[in-house]
Each structure stands twice: as structure tokens, then as C-alpha cells.
PDB file of N, CA and C in Angstrom:
ATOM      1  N   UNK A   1      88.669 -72.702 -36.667  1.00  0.00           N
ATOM      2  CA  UNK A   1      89.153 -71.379 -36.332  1.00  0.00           C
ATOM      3  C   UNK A   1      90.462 -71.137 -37.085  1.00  0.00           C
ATOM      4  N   UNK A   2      90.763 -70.081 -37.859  1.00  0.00           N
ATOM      5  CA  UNK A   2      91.602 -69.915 -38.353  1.00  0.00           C
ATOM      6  C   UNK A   2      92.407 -68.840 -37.586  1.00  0.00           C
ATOM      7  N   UNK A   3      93.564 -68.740 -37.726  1.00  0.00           N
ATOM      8  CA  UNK A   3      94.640 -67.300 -37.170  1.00  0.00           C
ATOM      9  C   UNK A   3      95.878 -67.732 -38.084  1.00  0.00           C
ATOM     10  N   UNK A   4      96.274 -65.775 -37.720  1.00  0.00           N
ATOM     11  CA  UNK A   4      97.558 -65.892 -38.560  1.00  0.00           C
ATOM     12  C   UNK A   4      98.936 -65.988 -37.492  1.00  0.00           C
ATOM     13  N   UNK A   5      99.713 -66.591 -38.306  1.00  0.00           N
ATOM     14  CA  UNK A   5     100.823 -66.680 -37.590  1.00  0.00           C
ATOM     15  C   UNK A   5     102.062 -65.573 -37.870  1.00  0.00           C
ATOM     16  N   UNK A   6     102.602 -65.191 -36.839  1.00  0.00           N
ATOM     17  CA  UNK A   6     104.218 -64.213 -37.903  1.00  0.00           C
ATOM     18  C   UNK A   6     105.055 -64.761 -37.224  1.00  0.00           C
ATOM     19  N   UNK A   7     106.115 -65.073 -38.243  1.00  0.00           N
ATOM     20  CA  UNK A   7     107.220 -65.513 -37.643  1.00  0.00           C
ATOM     21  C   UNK A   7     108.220 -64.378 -38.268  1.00  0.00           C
ATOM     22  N   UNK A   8     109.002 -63.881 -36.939  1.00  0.00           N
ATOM     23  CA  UNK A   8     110.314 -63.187 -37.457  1.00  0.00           C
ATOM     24  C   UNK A   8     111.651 -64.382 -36.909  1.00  0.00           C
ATOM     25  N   UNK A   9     112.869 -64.106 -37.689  1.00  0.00           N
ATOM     26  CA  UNK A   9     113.330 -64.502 -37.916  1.00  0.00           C
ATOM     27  C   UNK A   9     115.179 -63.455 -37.650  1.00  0.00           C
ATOM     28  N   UNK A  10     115.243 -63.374 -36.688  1.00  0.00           N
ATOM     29  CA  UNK A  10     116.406 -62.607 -36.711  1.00  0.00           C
ATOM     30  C   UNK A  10     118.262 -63.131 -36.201  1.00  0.00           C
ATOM     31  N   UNK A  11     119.255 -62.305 -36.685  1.00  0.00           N
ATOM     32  CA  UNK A  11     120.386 -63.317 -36.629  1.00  0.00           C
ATOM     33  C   UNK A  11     120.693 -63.382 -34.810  1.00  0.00           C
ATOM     34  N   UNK A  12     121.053 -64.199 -34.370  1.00  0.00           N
ATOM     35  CA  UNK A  12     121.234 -64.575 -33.308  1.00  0.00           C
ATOM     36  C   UNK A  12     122.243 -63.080 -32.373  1.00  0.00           C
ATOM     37  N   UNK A  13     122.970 -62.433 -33.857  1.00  0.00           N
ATOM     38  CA  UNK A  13     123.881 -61.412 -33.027  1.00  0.00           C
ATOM     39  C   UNK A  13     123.034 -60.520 -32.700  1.00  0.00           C
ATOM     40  N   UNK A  14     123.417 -59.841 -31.603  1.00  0.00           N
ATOM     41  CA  UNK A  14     122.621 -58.585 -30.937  1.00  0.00           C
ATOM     42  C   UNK A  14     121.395 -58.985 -29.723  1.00  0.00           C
ATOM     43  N   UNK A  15     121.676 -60.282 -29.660  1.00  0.00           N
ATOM     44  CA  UNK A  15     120.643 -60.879 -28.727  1.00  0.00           C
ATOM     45  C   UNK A  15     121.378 -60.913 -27.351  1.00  0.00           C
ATOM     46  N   UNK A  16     120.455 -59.310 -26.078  1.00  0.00           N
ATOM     47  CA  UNK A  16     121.285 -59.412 -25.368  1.00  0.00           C
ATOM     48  C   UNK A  16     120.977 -60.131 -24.112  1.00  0.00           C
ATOM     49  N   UNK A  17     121.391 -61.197 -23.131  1.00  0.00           N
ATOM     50  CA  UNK A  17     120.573 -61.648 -21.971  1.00  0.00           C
ATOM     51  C   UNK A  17     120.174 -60.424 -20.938  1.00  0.00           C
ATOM     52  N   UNK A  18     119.512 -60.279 -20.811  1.00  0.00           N
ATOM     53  CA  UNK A  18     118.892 -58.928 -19.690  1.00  0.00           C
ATOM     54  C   UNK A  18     118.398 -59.465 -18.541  1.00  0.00           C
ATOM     55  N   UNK A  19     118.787 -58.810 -16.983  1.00  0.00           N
ATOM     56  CA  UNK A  19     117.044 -59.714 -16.208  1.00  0.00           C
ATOM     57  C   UNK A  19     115.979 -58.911 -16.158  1.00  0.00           C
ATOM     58  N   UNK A  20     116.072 -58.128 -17.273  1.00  0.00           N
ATOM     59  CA  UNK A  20     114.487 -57.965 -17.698  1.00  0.00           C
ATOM     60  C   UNK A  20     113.518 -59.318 -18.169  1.00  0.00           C
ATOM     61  N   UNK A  21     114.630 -59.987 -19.115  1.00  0.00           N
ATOM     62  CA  UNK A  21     113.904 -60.599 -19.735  1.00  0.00           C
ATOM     63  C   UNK A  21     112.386 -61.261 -18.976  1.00  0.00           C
ATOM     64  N   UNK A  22     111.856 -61.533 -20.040  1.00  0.00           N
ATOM     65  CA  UNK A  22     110.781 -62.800 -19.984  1.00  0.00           C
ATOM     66  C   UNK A  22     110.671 -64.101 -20.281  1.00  0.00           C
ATOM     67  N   UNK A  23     110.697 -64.825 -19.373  1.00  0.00           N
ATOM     68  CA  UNK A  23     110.651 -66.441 -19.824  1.00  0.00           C
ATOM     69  C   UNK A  23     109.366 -66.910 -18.428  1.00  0.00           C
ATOM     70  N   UNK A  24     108.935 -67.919 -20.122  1.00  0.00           N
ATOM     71  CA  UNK A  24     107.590 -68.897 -19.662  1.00  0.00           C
ATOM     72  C   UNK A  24     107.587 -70.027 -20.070  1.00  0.00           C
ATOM     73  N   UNK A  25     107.225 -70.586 -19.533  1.00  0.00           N
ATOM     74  CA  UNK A  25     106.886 -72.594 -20.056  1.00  0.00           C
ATOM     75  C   UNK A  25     105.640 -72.776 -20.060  1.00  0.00           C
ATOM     76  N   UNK A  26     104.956 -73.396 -21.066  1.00  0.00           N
ATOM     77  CA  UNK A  26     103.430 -73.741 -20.848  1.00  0.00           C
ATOM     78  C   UNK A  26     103.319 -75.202 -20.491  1.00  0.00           C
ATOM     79  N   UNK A  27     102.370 -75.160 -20.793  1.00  0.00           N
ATOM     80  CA  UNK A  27     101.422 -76.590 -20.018  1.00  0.00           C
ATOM     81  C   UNK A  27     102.328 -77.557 -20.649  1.00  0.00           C
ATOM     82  N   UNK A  28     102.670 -77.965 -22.062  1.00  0.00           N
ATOM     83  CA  UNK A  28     102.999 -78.926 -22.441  1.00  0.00           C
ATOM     84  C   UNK A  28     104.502 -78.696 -22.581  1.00  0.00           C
ATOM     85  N   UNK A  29     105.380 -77.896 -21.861  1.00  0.00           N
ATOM     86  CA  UNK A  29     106.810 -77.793 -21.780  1.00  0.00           C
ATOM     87  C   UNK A  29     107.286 -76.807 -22.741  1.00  0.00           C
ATOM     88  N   UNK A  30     106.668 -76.435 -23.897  1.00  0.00           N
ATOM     89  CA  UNK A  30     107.010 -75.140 -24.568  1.00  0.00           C
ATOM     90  C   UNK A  30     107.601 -73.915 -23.938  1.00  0.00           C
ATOM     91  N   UNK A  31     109.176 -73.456 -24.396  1.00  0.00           N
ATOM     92  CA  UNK A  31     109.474 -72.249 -23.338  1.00  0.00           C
ATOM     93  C   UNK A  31     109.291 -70.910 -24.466  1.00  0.00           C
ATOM     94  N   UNK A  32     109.014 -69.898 -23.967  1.00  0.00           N
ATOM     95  CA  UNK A  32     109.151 -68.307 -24.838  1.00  0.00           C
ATOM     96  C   UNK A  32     110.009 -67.755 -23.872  1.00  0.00           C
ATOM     97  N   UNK A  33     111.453 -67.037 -24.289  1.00  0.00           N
ATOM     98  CA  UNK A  33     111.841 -66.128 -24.198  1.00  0.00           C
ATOM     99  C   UNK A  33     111.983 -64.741 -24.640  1.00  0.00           C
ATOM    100  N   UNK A  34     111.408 -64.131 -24.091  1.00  0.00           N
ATOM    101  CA  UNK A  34     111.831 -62.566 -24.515  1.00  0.00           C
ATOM    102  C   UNK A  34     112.594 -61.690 -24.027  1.00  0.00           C
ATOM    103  N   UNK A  35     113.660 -60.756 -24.420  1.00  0.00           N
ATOM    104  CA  UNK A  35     114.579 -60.236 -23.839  1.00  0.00           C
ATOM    105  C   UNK A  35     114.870 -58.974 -24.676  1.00  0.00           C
ATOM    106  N   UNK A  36     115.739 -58.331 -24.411  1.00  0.00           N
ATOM    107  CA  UNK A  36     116.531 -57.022 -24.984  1.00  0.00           C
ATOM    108  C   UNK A  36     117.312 -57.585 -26.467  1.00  0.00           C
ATOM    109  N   UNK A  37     116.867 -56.643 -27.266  1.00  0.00           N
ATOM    110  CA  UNK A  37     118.026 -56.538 -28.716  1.00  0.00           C
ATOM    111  C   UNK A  37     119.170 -55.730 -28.865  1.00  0.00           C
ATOM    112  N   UNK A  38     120.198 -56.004 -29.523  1.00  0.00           N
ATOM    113  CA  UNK A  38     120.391 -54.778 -30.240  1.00  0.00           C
ATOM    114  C   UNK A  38     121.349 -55.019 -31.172  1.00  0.00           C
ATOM    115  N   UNK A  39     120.386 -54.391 -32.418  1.00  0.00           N
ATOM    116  CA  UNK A  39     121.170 -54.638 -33.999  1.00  0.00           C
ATOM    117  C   UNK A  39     122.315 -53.759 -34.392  1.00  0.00           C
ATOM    118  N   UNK A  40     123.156 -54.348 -35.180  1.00  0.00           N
ATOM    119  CA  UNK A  40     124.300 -54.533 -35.337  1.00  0.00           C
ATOM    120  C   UNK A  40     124.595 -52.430 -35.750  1.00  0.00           C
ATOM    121  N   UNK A  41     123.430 -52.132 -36.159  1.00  0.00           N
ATOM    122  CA  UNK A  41     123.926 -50.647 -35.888  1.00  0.00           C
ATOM    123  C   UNK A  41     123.394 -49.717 -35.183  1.00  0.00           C
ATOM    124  N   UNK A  42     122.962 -49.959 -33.679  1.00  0.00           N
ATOM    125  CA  UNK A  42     122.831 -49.813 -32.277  1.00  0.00           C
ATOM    126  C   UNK A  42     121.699 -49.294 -32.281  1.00  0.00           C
ATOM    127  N   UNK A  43     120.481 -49.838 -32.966  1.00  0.00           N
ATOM    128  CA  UNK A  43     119.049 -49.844 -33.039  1.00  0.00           C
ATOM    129  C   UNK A  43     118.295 -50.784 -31.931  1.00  0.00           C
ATOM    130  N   UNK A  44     118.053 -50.173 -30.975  1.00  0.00           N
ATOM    131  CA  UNK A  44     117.239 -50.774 -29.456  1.00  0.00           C
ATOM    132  C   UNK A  44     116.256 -52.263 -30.432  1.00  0.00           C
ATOM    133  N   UNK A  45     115.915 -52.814 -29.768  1.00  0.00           N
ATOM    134  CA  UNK A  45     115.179 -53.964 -29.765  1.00  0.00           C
ATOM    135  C   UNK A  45     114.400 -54.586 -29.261  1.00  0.00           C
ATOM    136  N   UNK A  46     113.627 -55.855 -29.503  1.00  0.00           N
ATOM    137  CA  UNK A  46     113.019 -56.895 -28.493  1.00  0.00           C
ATOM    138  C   UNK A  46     113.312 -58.240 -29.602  1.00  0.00           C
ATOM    139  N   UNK A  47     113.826 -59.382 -28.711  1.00  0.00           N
ATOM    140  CA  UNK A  47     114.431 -60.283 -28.891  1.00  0.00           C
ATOM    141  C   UNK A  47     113.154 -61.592 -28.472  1.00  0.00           C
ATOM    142  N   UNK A  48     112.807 -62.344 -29.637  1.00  0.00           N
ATOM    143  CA  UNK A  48     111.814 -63.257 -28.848  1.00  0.00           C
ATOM    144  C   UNK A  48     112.444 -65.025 -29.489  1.00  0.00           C
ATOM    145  N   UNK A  49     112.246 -65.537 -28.408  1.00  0.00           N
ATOM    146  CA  UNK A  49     112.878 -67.166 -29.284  1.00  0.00           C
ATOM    147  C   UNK A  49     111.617 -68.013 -28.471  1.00  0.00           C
ATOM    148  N   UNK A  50     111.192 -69.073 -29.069  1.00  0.00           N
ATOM    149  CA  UNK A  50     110.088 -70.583 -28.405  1.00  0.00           C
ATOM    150  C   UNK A  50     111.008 -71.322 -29.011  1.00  0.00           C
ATOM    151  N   UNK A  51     110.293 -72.853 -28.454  1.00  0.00           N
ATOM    152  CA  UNK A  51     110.461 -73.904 -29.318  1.00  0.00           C
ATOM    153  C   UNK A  51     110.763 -73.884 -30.397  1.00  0.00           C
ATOM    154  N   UNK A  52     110.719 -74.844 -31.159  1.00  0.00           N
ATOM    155  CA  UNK A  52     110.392 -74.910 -32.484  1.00  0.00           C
ATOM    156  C   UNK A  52     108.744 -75.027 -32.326  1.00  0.00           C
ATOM    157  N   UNK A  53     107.879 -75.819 -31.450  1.00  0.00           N
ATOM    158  CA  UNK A  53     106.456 -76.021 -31.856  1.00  0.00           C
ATOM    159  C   UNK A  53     105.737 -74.501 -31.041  1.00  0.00           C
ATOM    160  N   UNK A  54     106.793 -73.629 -30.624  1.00  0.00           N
ATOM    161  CA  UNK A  54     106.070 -72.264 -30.324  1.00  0.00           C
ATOM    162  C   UNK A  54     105.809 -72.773 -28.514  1.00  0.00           C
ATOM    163  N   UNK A  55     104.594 -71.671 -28.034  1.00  0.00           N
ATOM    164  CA  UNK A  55     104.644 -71.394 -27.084  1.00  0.00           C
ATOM    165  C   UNK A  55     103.256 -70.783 -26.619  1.00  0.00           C
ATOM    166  N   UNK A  56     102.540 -71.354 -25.860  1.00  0.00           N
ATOM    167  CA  UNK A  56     101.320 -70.706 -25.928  1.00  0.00           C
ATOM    168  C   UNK A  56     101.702 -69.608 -24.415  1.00  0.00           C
ATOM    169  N   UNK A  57     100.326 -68.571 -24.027  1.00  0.00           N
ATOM    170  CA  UNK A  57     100.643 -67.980 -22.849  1.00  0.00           C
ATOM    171  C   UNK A  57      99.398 -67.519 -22.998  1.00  0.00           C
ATOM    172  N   UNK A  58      98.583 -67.981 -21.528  1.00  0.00           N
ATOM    173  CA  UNK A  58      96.977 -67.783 -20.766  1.00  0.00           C
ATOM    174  C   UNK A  58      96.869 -66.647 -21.307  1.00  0.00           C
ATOM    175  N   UNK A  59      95.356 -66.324 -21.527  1.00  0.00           N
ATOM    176  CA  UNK A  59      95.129 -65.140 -21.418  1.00  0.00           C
ATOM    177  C   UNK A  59      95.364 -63.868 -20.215  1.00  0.00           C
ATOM    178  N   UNK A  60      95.321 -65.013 -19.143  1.00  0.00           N
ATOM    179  CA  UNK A  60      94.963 -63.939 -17.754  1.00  0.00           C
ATOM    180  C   UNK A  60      96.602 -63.754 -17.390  1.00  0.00           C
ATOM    181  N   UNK A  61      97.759 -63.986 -18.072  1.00  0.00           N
ATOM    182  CA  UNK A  61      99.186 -64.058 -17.797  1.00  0.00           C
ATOM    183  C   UNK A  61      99.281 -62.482 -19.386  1.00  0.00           C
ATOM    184  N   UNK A  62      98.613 -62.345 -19.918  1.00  0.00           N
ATOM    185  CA  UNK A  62      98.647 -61.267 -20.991  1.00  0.00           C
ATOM    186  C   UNK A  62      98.961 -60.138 -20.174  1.00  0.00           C
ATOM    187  N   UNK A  63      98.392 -59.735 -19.168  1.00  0.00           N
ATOM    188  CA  UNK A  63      98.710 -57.919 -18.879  1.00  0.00           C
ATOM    189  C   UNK A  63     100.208 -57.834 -18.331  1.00  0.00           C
ATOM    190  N   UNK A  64     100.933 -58.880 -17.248  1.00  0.00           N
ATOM    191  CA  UNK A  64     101.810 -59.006 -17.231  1.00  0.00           C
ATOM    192  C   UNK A  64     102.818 -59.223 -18.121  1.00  0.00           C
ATOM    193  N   UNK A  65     102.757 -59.976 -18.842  1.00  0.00           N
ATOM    194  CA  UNK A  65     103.569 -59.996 -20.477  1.00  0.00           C
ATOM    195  C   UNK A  65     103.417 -58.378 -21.306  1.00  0.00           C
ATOM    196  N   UNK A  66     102.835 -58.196 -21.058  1.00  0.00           N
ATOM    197  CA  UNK A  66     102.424 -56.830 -21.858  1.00  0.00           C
ATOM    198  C   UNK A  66     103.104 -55.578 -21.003  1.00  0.00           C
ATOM    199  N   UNK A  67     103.033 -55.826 -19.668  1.00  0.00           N
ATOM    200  CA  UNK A  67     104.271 -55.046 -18.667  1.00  0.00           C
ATOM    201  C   UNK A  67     105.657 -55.255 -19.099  1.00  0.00           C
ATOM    202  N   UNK A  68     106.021 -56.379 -18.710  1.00  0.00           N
ATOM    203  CA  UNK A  68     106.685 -56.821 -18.961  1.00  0.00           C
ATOM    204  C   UNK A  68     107.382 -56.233 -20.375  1.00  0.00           C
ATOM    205  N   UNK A  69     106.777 -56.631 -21.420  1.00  0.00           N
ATOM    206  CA  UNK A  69     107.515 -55.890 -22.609  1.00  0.00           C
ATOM    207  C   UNK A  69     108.213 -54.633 -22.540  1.00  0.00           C
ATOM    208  N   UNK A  70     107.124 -53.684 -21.872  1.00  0.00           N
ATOM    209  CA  UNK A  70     107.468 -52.353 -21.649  1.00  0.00           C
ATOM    210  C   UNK A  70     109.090 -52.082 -20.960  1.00  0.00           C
ATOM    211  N   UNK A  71     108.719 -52.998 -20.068  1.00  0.00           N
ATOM    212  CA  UNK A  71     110.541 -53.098 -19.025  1.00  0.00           C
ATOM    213  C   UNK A  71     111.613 -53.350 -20.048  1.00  0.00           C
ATOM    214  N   UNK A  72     111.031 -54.241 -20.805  1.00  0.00           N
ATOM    215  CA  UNK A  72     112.307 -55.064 -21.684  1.00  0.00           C
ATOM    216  C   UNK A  72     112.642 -53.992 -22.872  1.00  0.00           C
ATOM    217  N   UNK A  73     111.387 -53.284 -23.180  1.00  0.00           N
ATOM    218  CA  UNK A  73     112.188 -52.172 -24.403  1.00  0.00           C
ATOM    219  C   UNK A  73     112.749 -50.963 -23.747  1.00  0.00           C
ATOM    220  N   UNK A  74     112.373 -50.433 -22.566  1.00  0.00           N
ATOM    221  CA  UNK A  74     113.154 -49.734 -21.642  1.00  0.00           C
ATOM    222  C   UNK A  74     114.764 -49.936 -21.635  1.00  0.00           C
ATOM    223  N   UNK A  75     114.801 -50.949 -21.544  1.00  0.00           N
ATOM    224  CA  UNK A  75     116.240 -51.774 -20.713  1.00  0.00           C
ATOM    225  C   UNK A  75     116.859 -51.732 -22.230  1.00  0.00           C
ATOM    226  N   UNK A  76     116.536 -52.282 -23.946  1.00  0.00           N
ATOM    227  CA  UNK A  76     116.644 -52.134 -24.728  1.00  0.00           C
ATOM    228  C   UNK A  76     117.187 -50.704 -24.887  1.00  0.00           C
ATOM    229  N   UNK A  77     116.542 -49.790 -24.894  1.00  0.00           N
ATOM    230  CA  UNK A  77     117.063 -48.374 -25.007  1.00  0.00           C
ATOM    231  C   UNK A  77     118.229 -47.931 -24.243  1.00  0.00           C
ATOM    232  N   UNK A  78     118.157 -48.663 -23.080  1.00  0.00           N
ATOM    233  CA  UNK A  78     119.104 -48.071 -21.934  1.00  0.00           C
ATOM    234  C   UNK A  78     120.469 -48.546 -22.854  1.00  0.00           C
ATOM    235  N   UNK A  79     120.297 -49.960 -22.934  1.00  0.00           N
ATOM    236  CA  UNK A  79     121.683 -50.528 -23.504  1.00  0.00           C
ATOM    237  C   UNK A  79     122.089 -50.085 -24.678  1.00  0.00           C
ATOM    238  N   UNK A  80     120.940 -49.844 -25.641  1.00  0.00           N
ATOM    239  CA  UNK A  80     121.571 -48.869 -27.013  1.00  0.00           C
ATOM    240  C   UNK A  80     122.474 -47.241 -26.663  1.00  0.00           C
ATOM    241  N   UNK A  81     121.539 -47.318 -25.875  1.00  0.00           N
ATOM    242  CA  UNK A  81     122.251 -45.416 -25.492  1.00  0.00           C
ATOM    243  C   UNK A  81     123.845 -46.016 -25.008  1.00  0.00           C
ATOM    244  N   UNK A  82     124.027 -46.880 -24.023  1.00  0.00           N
ATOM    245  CA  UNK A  82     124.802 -46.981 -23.511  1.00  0.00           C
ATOM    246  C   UNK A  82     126.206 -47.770 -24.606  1.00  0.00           C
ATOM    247  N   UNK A  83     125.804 -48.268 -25.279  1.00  0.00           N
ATOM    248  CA  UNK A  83     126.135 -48.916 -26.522  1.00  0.00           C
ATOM    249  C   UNK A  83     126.972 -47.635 -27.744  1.00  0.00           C
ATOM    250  N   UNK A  84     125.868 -46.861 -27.731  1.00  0.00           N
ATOM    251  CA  UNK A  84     126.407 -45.930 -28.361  1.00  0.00           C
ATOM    252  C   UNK A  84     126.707 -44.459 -27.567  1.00  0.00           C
ATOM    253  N   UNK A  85     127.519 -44.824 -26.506  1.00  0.00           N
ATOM    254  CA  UNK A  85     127.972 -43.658 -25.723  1.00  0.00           C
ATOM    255  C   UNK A  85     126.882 -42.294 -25.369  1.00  0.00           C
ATOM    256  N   UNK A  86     125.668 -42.947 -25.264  1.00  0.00           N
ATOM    257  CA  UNK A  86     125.115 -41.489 -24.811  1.00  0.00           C
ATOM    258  C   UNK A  86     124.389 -41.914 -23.383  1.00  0.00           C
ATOM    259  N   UNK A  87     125.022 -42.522 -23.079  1.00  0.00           N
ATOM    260  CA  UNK A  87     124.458 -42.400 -21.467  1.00  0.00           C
ATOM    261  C   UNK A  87     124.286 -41.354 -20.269  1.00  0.00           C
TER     262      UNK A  87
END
């Protein structure tokens, strides 16, 4: 079975802790975090870090992760607006 992989790669600044975020551990101790961005010229975000060997996540844990996102780019926007004074 083949798949593709993407890796982004972004600078650590603008990575904001939210308790939106998302964090998971899988079976074999792998953690994924996902959380709120925001780049250095107050462009909303989503922030994701694993392991180094990555991070798997069930299928049946997908619709929640997929909620989940939604909250976290919400909260993303909130903090850009708020970031850049338009709250």
C-alpha cells in the first residue's frame, strides 16, 4: 500500500497554546498536537507538531478531530482579530 505523506514545517514563533487545542497519544506512545497559529503578520492559523515517528489517529476518533479542528480555527481567528485590534 502506498500513501503520501506532507510534512509542513513551520517556525516555532506564532505557535499559540489554546484549550482548544487537540492532543492524542496512540497505541504505541506517539503524541499529535494541534492547536491555534498565528504568523508573524497576524494571519489566523492551525499549528500541528507529533513525534518525530508521527502519530497515527483511529478512524472512528476522525469526526471528532475534524470538530475539533473547526474549534481550533475559530479560536485562531478570535486571537488574530484580537491580535490585531479588531475585536
Amino acid at each position: 500500500m502506498t500513501h503520501t505523506e506532507i510534512i509542513t514545517i513551520l517556525p516555532p514563533a506564532g505557535a499559540i497554546p489554546h484549550p482548544s487545542r487537540y492532543a492524542h497519544t496512540d497505541v504505541d506512545g506517539d503524541r499529535l498536537l494541534i492547536s491555534t497559529a498565528l504568523f508573524d503578520d497576524g494571519t489566523p492559523g492551525i499549528y500541528f507538531r507529533t513525534d518525530p515517528n508521527g502519530s497515527s489517529v483511529p478512524l472512528a476518533d476522525l469526526p471528532a478531530l475534524v470538530a475539533q479542528l473547526q474549534v481550533i480555527a475559530d479560536a485562531a481567528r478570535v486571537e488574530a482579530a484580537e491580535q490585531n485590534g479588531q475585536s
